[in-house]
C-alpha atoms as a PDB file:
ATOM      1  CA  UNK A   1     169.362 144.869 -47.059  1.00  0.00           C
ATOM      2  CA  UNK A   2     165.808 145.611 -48.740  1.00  0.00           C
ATOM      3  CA  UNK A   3     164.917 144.730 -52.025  1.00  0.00           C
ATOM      4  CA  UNK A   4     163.897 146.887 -54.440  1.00  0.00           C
ATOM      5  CA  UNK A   5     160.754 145.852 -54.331  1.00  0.00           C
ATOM      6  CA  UNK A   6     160.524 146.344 -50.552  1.00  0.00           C
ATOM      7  CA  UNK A   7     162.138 149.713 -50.665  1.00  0.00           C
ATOM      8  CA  UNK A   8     159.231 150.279 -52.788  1.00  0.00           C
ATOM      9  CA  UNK A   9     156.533 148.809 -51.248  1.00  0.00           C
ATOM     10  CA  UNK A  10     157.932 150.975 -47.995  1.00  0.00           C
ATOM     11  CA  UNK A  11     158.022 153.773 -49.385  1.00  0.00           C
ATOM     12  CA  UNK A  12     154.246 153.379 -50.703  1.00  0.00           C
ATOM     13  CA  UNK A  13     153.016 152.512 -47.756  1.00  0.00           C
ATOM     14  CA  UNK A  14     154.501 155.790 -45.925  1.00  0.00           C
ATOM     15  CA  UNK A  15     152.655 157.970 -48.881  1.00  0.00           C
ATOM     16  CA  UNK A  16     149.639 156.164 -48.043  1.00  0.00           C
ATOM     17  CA  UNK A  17     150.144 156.280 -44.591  1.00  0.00           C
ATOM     18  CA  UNK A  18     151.252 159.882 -44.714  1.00  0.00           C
ATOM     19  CA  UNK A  19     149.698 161.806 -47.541  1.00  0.00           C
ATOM     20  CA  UNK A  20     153.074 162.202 -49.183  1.00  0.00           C
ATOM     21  CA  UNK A  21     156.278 161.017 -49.167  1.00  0.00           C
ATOM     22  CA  UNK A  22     157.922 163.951 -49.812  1.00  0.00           C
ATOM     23  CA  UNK A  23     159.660 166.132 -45.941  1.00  0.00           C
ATOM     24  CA  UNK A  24     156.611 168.277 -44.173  1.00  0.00           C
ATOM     25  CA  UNK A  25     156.868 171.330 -44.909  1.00  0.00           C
ATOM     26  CA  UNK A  26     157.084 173.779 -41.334  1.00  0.00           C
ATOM     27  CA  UNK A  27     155.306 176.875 -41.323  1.00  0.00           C
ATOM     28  CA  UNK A  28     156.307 179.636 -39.581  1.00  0.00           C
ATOM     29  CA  UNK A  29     153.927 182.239 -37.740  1.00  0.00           C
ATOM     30  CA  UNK A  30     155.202 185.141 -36.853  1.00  0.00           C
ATOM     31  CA  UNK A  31     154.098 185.156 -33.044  1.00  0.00           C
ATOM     32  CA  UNK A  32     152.192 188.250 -31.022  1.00  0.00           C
ATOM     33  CA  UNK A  33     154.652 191.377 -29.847  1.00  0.00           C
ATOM     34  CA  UNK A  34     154.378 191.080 -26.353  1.00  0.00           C
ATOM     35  CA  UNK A  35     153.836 194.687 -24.979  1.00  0.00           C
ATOM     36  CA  UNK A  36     154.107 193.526 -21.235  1.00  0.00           C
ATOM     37  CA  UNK A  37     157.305 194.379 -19.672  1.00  0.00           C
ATOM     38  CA  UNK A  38     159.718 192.144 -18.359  1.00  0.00           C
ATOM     39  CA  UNK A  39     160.878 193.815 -14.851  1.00  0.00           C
ATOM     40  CA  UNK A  40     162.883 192.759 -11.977  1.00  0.00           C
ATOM     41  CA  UNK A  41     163.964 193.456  -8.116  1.00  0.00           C
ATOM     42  CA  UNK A  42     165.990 196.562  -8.895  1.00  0.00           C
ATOM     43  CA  UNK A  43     162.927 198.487 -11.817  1.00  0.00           C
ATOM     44  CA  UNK A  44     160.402 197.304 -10.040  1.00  0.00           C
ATOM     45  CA  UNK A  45     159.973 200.781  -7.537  1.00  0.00           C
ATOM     46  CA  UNK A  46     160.358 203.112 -10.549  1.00  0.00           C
ATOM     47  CA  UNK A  47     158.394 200.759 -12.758  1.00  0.00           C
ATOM     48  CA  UNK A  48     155.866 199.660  -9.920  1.00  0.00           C
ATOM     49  CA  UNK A  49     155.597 201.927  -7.231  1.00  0.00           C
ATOM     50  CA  UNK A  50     156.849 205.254  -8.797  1.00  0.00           C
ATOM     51  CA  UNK A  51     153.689 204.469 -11.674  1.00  0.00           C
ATOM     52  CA  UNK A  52     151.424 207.122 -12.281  1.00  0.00           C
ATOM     53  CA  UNK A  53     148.870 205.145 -13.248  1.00  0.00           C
ATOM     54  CA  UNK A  54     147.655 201.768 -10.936  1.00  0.00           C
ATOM     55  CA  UNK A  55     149.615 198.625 -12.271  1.00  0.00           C
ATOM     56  CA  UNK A  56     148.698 195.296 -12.603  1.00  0.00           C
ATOM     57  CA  UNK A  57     151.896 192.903 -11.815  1.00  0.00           C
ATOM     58  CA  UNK A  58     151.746 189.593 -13.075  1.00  0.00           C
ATOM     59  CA  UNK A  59     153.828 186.751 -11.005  1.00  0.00           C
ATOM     60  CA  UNK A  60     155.082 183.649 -13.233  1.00  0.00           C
ATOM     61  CA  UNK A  61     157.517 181.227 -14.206  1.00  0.00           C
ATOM     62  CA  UNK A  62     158.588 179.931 -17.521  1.00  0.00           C
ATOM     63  CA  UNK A  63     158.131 176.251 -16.096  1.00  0.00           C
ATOM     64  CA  UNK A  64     154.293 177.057 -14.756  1.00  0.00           C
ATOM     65  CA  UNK A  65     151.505 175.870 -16.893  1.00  0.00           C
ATOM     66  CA  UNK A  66     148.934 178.515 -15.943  1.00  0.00           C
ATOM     67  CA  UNK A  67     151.493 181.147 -16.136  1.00  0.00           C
ATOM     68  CA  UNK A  68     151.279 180.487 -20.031  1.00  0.00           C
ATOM     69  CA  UNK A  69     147.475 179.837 -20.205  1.00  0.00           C
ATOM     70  CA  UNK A  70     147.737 183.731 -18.890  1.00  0.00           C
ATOM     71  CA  UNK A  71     150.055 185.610 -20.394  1.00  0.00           C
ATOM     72  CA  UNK A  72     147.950 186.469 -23.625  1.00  0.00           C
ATOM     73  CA  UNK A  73     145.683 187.962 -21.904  1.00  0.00           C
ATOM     74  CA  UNK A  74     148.594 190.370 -19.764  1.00  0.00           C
ATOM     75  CA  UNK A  75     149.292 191.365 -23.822  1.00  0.00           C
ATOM     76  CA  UNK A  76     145.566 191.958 -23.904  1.00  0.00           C
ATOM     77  CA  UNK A  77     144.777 194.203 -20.989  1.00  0.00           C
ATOM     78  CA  UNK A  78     147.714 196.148 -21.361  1.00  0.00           C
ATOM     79  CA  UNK A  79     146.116 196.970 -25.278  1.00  0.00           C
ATOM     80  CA  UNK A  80     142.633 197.196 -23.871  1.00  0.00           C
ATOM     81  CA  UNK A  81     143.365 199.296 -20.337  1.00  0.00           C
ATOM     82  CA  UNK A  82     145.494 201.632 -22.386  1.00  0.00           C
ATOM     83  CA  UNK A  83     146.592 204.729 -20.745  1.00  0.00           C
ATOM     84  CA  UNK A  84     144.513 203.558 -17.937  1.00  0.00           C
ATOM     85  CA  UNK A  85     146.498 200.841 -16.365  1.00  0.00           C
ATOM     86  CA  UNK A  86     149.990 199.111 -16.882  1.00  0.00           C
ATOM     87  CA  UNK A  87     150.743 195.892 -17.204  1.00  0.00           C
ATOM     88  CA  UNK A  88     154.416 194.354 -16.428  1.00  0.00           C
ATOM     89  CA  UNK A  89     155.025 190.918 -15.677  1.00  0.00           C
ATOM     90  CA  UNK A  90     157.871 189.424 -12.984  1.00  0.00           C
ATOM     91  CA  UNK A  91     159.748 185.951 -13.283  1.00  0.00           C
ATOM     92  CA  UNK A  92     159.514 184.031 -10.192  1.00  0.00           C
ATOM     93  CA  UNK A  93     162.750 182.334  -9.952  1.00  0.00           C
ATOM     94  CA  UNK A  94     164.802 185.435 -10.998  1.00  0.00           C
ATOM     95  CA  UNK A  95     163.350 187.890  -8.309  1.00  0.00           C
ATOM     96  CA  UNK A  96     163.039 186.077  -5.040  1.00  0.00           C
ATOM     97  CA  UNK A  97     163.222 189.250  -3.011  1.00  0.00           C
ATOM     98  CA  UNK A  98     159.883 190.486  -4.074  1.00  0.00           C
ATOM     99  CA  UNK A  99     158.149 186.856  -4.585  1.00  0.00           C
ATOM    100  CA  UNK A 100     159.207 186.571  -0.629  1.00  0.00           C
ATOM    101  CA  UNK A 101     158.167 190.727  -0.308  1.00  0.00           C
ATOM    102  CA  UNK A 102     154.531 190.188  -1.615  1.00  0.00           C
ATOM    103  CA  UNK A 103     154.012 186.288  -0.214  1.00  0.00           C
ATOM    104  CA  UNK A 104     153.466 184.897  -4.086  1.00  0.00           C
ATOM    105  CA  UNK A 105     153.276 181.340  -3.013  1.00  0.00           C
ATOM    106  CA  UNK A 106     150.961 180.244  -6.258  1.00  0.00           C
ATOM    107  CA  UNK A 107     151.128 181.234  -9.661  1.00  0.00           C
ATOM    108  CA  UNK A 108     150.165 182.987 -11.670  1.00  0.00           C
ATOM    109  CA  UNK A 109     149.635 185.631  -8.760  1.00  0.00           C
ATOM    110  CA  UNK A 110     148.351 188.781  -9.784  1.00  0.00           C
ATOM    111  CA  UNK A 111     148.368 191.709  -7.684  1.00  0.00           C
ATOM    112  CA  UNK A 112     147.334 195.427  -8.779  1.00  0.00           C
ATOM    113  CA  UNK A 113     149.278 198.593  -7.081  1.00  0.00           C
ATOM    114  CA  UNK A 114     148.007 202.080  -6.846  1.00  0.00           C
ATOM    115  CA  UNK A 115     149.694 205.088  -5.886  1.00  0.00           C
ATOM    116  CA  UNK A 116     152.806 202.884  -4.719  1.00  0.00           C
ATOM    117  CA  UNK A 117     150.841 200.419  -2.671  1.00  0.00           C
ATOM    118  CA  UNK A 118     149.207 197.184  -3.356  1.00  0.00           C
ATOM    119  CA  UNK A 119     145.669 197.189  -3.315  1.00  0.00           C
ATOM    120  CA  UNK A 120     143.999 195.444  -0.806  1.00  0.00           C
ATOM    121  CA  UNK A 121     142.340 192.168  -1.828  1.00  0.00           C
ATOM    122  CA  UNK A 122     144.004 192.007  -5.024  1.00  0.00           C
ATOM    123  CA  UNK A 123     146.215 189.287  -4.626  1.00  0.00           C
ATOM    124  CA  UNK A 124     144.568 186.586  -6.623  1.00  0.00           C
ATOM    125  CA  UNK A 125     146.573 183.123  -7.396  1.00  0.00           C
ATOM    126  CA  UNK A 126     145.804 180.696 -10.306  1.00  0.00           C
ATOM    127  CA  UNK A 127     144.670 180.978 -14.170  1.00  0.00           C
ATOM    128  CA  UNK A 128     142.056 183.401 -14.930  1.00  0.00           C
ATOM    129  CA  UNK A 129     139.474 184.093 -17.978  1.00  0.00           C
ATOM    130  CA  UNK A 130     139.196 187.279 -20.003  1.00  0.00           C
ATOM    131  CA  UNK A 131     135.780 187.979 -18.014  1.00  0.00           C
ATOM    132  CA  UNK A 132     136.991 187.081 -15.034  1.00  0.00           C
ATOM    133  CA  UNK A 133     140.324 189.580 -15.254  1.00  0.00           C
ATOM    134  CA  UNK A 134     137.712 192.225 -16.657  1.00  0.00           C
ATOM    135  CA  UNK A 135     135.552 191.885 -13.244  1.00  0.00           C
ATOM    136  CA  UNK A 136     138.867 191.974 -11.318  1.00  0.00           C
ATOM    137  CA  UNK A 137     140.261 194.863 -12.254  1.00  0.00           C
ATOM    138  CA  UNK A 138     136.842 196.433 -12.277  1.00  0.00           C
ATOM    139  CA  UNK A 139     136.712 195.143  -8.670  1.00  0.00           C
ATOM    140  CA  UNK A 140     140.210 196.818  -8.033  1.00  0.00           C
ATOM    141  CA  UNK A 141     138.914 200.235  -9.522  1.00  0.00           C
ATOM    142  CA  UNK A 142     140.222 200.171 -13.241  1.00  0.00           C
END
């Protein structure tokens, strides 16, 4: 059992130590509205293929590192591409039918479809930069 003196000195030592000895205080952010859709195996001809306008499918998993180091910028180009493209995103381990379908075997894959087809070339595996995407889909005619 501690003294009071040592129940003191410890607790002077963690406000010196810590700023304060009083509980951190958490602070909550409210976090981006993801526009990107969510779609799986049995949307994705009516969300994909059926699209009016091309659409740029993003590949990922919640377990992949780069998948997350991208998905802020899927929120972005769907805001910036606007009426121009679409953006909709499919979970790897819940749609195995189309990750076997379109040969993802990296992610994030991305892959852009026009007119119910995937456009050729524009499979591209691995983490990508806001210029980079920009030339890509510029590449891929958006």
């Amino acid at each position: 059992m501690l003294s009071s003196r040592s129940a003191s000195h410890t607790a002077s030592a963690r406000r010196t130590a810590f700023g304060s000895a009083r509980p951190a205080v958490r602070i909550h952010r409210s976090l981006p509205v993801t526009r990107v859709a969510n779609i799986e195996t049995a949307s994705f001809d009516a969300e994909v293929l059926k699209s009016d306008k091309p659409v740029l499918v993003d590949f990922w998993a919640s377990w992949c590192g780069p998948c997350k180091l991208v998905a802020p910028l899927m929120d972005w180009a769907e805001k910036e591409y606007d009426g121009k493209l679409k953006v909709v995103k499919i979970e790897h381990d819940k749609n195995p039918e189309l990750i076997a379908k379109y040969k993802v075997y990296g992610l994030p894959t991305l892959i852009v479809f026009k007119d119910g087809e995937e456009v050729a070339g524009s499979k591209r595996e691995g983490a990508i930069t806001k210029v980079l995407l920009q030339q890509y889909l510029s590449k891929h005619g958006i």
